[in-house]
N, C-alpha and C. Protein backbone atom coordinates (compact mmCIF):
# COMPACT_ATOMS: atom_id res chain seq x y z
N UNK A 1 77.43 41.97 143.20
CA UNK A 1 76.61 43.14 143.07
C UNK A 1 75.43 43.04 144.03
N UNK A 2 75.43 43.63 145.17
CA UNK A 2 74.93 44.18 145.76
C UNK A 2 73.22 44.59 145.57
N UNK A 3 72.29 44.21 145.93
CA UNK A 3 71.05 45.28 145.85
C UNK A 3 70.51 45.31 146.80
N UNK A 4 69.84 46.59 147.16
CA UNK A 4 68.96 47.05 148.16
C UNK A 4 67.50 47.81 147.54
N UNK A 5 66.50 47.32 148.49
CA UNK A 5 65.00 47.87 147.87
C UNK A 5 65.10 48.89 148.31
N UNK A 6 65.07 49.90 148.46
CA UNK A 6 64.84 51.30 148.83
C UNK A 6 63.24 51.52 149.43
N UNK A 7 62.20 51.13 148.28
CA UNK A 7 60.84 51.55 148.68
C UNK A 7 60.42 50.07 146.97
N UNK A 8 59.12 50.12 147.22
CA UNK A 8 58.42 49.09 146.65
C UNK A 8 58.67 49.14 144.84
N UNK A 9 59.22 50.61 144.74
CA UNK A 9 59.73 51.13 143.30
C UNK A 9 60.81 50.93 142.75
N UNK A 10 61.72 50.94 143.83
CA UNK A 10 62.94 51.50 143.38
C UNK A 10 64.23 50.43 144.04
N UNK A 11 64.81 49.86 142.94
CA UNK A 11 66.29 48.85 143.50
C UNK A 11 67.41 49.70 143.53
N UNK A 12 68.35 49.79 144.36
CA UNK A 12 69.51 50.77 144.18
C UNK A 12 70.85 48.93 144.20
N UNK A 13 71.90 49.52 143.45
CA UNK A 13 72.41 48.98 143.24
C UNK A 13 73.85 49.68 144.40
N UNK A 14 74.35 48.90 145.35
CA UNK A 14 75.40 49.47 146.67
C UNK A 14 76.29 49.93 145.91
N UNK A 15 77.06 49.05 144.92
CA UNK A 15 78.23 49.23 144.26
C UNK A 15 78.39 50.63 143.53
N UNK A 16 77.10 50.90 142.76
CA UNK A 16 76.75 52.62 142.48
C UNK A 16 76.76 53.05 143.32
N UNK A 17 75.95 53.16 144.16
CA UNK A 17 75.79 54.34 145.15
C UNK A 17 77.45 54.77 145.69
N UNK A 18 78.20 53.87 146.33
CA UNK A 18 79.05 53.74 146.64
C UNK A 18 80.18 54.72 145.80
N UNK A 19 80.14 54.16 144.85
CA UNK A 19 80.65 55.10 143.38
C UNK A 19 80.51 56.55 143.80
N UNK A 20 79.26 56.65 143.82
CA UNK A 20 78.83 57.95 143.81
C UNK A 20 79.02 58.93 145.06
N UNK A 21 78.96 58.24 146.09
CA UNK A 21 79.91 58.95 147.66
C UNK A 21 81.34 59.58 147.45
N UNK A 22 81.97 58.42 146.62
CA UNK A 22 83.47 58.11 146.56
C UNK A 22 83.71 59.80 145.91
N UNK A 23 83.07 59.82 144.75
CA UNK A 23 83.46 60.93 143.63
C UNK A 23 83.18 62.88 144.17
N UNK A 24 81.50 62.46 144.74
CA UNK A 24 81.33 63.43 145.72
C UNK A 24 82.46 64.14 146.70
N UNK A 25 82.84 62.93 147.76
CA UNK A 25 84.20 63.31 148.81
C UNK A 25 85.55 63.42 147.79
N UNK A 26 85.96 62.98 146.21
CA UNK A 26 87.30 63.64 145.91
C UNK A 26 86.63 64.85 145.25
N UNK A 27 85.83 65.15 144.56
CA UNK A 27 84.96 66.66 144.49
C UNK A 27 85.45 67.91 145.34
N UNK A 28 84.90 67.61 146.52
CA UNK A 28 84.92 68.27 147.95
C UNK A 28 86.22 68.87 148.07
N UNK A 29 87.18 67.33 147.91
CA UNK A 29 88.47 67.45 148.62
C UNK A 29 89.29 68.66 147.49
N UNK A 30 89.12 68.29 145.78
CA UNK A 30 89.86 68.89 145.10
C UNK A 30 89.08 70.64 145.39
N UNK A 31 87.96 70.98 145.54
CA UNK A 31 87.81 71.98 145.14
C UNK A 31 87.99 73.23 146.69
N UNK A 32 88.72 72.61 148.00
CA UNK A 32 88.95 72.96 148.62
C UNK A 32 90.61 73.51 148.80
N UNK A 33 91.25 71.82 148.06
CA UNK A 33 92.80 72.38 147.44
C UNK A 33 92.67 73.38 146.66
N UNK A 34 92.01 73.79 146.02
CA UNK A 34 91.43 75.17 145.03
C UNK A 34 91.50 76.34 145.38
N UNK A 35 90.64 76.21 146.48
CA UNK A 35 90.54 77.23 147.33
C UNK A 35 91.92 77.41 148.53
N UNK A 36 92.79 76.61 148.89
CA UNK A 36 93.68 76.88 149.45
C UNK A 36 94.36 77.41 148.35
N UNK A 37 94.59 76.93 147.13
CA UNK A 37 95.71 77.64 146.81
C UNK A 37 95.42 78.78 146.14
N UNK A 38 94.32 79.45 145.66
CA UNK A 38 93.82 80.91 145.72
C UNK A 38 94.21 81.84 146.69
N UNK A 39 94.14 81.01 147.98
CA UNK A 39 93.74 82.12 149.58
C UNK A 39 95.88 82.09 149.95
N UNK A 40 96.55 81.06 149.37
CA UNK A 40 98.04 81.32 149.35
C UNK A 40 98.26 80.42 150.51
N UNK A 41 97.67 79.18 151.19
CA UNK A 41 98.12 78.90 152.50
C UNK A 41 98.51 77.62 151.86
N UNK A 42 100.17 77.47 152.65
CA UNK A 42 100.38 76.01 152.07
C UNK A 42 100.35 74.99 153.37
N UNK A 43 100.92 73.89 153.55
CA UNK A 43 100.59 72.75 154.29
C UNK A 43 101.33 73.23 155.29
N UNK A 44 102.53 73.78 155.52
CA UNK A 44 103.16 74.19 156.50
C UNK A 44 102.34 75.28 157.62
N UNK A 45 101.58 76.08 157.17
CA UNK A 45 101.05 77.57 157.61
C UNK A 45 99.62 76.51 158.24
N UNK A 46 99.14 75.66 157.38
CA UNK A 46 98.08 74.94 157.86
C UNK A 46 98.57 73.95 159.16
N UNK A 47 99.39 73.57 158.82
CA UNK A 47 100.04 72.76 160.04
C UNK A 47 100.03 73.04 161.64
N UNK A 48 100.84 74.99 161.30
CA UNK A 48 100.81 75.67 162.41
C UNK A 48 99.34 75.60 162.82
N UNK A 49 98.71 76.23 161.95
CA UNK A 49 97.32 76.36 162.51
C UNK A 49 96.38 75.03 163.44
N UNK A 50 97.13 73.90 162.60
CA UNK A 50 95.87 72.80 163.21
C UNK A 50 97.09 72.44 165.31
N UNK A 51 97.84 72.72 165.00
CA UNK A 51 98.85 72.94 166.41
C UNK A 51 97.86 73.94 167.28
N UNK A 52 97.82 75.17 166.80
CA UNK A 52 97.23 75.93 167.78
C UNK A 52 95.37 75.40 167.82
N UNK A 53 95.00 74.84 166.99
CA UNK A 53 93.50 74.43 166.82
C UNK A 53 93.63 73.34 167.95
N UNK A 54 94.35 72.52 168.13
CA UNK A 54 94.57 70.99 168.84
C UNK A 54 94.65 71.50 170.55
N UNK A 55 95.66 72.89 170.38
CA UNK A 55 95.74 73.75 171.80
C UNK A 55 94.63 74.48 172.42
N UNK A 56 93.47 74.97 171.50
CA UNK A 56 92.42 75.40 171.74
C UNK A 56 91.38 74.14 172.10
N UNK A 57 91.50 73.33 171.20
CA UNK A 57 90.55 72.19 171.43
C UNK A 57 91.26 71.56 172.53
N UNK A 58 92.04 71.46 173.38
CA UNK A 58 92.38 70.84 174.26
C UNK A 58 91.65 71.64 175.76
N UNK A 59 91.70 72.93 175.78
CA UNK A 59 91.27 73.57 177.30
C UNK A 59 89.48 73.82 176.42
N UNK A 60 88.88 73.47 175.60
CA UNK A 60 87.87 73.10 175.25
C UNK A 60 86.86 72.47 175.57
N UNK A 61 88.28 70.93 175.37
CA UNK A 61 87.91 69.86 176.18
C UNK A 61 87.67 69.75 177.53
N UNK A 62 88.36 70.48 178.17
CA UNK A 62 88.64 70.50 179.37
C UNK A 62 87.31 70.94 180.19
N UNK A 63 86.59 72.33 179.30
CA UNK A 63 85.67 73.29 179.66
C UNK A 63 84.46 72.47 179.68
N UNK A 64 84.33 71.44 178.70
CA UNK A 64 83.09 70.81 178.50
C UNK A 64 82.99 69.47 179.99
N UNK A 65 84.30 69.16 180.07
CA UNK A 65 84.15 68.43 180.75
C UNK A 65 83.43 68.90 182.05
N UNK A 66 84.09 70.48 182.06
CA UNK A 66 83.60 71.04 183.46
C UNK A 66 82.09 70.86 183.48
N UNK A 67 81.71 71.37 182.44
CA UNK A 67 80.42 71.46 182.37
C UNK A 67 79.25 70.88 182.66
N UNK A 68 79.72 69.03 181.98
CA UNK A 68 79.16 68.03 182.26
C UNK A 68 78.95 67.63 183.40
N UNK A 69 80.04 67.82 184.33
CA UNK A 69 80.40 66.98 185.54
C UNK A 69 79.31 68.09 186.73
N UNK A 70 79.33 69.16 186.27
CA UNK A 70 78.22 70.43 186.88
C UNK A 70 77.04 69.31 186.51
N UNK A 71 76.63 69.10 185.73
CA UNK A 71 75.19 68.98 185.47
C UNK A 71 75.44 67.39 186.19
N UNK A 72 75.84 66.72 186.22
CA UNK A 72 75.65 65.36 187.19
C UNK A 72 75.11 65.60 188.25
N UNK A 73 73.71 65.16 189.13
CA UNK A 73 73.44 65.05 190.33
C UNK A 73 74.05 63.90 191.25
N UNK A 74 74.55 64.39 191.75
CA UNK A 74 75.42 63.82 192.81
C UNK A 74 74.26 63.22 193.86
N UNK A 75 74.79 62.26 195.06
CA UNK A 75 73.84 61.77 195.63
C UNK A 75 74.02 62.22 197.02
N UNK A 76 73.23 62.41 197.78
CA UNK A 76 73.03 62.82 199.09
C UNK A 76 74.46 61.92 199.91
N UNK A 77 74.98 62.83 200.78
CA UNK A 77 75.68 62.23 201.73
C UNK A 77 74.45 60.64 202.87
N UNK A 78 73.36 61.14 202.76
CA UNK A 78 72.59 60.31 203.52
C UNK A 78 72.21 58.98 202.69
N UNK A 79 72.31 59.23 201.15
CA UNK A 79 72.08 58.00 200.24
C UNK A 79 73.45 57.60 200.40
N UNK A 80 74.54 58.08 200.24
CA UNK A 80 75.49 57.55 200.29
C UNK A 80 76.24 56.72 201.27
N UNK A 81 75.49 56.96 202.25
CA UNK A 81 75.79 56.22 203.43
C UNK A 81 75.07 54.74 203.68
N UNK A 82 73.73 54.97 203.06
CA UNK A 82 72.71 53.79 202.47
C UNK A 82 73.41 53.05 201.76
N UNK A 83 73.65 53.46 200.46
CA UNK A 83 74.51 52.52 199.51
C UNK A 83 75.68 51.94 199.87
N UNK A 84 76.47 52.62 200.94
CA UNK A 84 77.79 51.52 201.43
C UNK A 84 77.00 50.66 202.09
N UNK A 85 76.09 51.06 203.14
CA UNK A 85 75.76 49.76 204.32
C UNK A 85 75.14 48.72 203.16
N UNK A 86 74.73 48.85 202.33
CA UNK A 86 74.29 47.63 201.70
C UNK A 86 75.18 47.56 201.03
N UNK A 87 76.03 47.50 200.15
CA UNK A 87 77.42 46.80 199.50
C UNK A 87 77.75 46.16 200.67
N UNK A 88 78.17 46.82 202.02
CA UNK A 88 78.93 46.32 202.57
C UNK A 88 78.13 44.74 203.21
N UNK A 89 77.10 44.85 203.39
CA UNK A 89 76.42 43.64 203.75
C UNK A 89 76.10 42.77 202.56
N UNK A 90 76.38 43.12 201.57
CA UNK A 90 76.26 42.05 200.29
C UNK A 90 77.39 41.30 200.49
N UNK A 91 78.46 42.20 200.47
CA UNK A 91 79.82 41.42 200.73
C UNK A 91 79.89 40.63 201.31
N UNK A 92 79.19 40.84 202.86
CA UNK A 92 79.29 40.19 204.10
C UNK A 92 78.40 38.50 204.09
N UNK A 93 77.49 39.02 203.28
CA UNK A 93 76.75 37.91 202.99
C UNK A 93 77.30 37.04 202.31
N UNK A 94 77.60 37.33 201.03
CA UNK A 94 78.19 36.39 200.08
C UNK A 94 79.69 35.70 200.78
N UNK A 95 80.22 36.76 201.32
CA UNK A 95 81.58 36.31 201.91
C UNK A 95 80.84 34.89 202.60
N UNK A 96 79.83 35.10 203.21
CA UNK A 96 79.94 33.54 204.26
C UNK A 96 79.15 32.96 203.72
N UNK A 97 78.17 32.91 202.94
CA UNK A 97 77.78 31.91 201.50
C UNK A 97 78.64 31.15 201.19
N UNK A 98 79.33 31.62 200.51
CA UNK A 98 80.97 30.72 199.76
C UNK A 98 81.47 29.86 200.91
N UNK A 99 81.63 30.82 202.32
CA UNK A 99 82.70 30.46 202.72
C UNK A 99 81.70 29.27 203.61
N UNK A 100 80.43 28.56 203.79
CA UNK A 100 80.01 27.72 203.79
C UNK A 100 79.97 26.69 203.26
N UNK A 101 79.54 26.79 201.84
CA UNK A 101 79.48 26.22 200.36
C UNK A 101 81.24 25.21 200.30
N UNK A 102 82.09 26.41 200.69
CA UNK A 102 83.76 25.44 200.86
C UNK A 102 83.73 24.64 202.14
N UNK A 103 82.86 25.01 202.91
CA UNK A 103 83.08 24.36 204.26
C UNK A 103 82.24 22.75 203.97
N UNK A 104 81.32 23.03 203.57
CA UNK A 104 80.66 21.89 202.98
C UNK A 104 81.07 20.52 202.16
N UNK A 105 82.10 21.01 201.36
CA UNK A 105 82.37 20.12 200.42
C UNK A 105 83.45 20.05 200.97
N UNK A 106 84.60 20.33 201.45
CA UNK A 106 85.21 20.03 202.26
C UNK A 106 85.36 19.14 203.51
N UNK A 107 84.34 19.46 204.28
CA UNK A 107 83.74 18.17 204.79
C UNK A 107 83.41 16.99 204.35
N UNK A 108 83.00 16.89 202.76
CA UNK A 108 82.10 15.89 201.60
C UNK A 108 83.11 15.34 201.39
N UNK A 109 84.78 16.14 201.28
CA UNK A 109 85.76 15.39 200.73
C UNK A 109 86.42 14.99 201.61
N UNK A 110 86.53 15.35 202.70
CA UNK A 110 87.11 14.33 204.08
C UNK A 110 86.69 12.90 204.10
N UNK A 111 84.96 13.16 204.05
CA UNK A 111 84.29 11.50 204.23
C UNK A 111 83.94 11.70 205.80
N UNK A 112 83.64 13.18 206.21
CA UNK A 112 83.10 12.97 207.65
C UNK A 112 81.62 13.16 207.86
């Protein structure tokens, strides 16, 4: 059993609370089966529907993506030309770092 202080008053016990979520969400769930079967729609007719919902939410998806990718600032062709020359000289650097570093110990392991 579980406890949490809430505030300087009050202990809540997880295992209740928990309880009490649980009963809430089958609540919800039964009184919506309720309402489906008042309004006459059974699992099949809902089925169709969540098909065409999944087809709508798909070019949705699509739209938002557009959207997002609009609002990205992109970087200047002139930064971008900045940012390769330095990758490319990081590379260049490190490439002959290492390729020293092997030359070195290599030598160390000859015995010359």
């Amino acid at each position: 059993m579980a406890k949490v202080v809430k505030s300087k008053r009050e202990i809540l016990d997880v295992d209740q609370e928990l309880e009490k979520l649980d009963t809430k969400k089958k609540t919800k769930k039964v009184e919506s089966e309720k309402k489906d079967k008042k309004k006459g729609t059974s699992k099949k007719s809902k089925n169709k529907m969540s098909t065409q919902k999944s087809r709508h939410g798909i070019f949705k998806y699509f739209h938002e993506v557009r959207v997002e990718i609009s609002k990205v600032k992109w970087p200047s062709k002139k930064d971008m030309v900045k940012y390769s020359i330095a990758t490319l000289a990081f590379i260049l650097f490190f490439s002959a770092f290492f390729y020293i570093i092997d030359l070195v110990f290599a030598l160390l392991k000859a015995g010359v």
